[in-house]
C-alpha atoms as a PDB file:
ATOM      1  CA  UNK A   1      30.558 -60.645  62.430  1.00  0.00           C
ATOM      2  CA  UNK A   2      34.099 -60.949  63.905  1.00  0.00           C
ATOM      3  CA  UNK A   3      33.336 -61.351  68.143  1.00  0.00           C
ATOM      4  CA  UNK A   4      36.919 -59.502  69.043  1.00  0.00           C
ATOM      5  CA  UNK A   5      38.607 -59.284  72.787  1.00  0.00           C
ATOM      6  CA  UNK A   6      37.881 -56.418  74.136  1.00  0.00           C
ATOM      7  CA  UNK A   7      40.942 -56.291  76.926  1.00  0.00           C
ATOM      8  CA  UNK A   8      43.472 -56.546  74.317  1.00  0.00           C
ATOM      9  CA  UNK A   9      46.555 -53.584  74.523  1.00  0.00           C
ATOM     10  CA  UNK A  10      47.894 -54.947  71.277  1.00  0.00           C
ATOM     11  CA  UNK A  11      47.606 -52.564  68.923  1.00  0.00           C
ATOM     12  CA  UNK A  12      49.199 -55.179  66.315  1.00  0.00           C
ATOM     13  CA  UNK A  13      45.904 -57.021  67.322  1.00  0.00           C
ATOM     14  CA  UNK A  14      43.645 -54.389  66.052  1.00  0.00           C
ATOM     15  CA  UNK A  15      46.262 -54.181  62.477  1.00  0.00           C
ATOM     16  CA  UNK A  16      44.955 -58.271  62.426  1.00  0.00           C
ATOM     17  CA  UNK A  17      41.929 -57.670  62.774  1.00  0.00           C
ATOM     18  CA  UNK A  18      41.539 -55.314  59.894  1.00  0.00           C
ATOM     19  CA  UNK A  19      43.551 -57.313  57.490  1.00  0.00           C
ATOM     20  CA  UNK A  20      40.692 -60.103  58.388  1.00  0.00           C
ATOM     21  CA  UNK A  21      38.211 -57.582  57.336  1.00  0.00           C
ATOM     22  CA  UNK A  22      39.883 -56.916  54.448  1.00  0.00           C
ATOM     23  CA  UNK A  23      39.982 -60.314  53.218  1.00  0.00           C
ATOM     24  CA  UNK A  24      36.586 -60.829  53.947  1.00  0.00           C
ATOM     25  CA  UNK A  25      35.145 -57.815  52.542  1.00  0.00           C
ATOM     26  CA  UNK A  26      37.431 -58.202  49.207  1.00  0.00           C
ATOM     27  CA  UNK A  27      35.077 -61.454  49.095  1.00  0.00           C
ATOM     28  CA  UNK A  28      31.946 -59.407  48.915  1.00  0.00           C
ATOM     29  CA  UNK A  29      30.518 -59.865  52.299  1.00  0.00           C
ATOM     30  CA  UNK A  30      29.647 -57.619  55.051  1.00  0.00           C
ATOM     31  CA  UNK A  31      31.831 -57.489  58.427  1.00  0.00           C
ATOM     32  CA  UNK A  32      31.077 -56.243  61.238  1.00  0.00           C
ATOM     33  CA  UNK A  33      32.687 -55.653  64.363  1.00  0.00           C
ATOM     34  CA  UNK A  34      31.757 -56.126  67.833  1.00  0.00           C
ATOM     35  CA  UNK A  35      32.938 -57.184  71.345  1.00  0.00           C
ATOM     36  CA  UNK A  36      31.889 -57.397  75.142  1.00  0.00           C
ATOM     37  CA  UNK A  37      32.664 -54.021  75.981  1.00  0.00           C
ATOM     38  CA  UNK A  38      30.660 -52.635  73.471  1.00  0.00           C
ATOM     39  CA  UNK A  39      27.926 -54.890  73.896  1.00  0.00           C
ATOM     40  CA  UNK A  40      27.606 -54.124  77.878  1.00  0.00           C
ATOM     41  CA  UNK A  41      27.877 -50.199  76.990  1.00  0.00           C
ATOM     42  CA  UNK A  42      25.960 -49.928  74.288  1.00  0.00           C
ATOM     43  CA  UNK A  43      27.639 -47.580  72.681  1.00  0.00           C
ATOM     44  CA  UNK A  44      29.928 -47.799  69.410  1.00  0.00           C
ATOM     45  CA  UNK A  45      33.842 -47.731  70.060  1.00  0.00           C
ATOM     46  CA  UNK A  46      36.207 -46.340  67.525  1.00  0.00           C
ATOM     47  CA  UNK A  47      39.692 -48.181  67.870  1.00  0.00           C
ATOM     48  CA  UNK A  48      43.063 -47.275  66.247  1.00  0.00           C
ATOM     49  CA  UNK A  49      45.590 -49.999  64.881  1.00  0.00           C
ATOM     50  CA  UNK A  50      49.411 -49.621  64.800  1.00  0.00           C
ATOM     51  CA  UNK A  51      49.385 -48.953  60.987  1.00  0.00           C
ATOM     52  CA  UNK A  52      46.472 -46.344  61.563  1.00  0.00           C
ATOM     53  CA  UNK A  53      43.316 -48.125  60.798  1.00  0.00           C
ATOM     54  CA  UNK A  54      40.057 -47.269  62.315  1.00  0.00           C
ATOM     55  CA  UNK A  55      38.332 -50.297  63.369  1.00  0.00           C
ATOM     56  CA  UNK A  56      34.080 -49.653  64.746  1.00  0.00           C
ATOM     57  CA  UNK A  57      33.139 -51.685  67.235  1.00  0.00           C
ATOM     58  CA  UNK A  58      29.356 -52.117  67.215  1.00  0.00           C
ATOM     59  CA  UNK A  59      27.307 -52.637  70.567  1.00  0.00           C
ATOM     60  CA  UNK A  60      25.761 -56.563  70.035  1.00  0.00           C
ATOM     61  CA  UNK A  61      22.493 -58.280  71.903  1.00  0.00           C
ATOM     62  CA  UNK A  62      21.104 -61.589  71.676  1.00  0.00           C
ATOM     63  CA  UNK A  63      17.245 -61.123  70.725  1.00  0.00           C
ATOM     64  CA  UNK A  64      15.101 -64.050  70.464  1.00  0.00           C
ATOM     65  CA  UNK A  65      18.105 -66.480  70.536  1.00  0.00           C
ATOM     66  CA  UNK A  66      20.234 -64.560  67.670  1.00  0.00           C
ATOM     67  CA  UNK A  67      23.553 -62.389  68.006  1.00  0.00           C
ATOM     68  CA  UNK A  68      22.977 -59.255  66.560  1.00  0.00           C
ATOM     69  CA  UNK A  69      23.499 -55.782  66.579  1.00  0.00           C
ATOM     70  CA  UNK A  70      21.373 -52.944  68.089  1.00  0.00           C
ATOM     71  CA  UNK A  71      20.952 -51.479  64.572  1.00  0.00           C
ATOM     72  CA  UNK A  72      19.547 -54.773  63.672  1.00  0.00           C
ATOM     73  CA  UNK A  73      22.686 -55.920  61.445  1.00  0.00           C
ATOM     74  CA  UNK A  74      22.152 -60.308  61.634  1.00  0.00           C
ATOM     75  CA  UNK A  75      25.367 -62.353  60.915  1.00  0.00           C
ATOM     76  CA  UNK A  76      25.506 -65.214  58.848  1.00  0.00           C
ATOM     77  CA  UNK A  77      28.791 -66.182  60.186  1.00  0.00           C
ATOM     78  CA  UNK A  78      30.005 -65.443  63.695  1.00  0.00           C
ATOM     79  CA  UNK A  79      34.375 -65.296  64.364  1.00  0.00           C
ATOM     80  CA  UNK A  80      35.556 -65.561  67.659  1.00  0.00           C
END
């Protein structure tokens, strides 16, 4: 789970953050995406980078003392 900024204007940001998921899911594993905004909505959030990716922001709770998502996705590995 990468835990991105949610005030961020940066589009070049969002083009970083993909390339992390990139490199993360070219090592097999599962990333998803989340951050505070999302989290307080509820509600998914569909971002574009500068380059044109689409980055999904998934809503995120803490249940019984573990970040996870409302579809029930558990991290092994949390990035801030």
């Amino acid at each position: 789970m990468i835990f991105a900024e949610d005030h961020t204007r940066n589009l070049y940001y969002l083009d970083n953050l993909a390339v992390l998921i990139k490199i993360i899911e070219g090592a097999g594993k599962k990333v998803v995406l989340t951050n505070l905004r999302t989290s307080e909505e509820g509600v998914e959030a569909t971002l574009e980078s500068k380059s044109g990716w689409q980055l999904n922001f998934k809503p995120s709770i803490k249940k019984n003392g573990i970040l996870q998502t409302t579809d029930g996705f558990i991290p092994d590995f949390i990035l801030v």
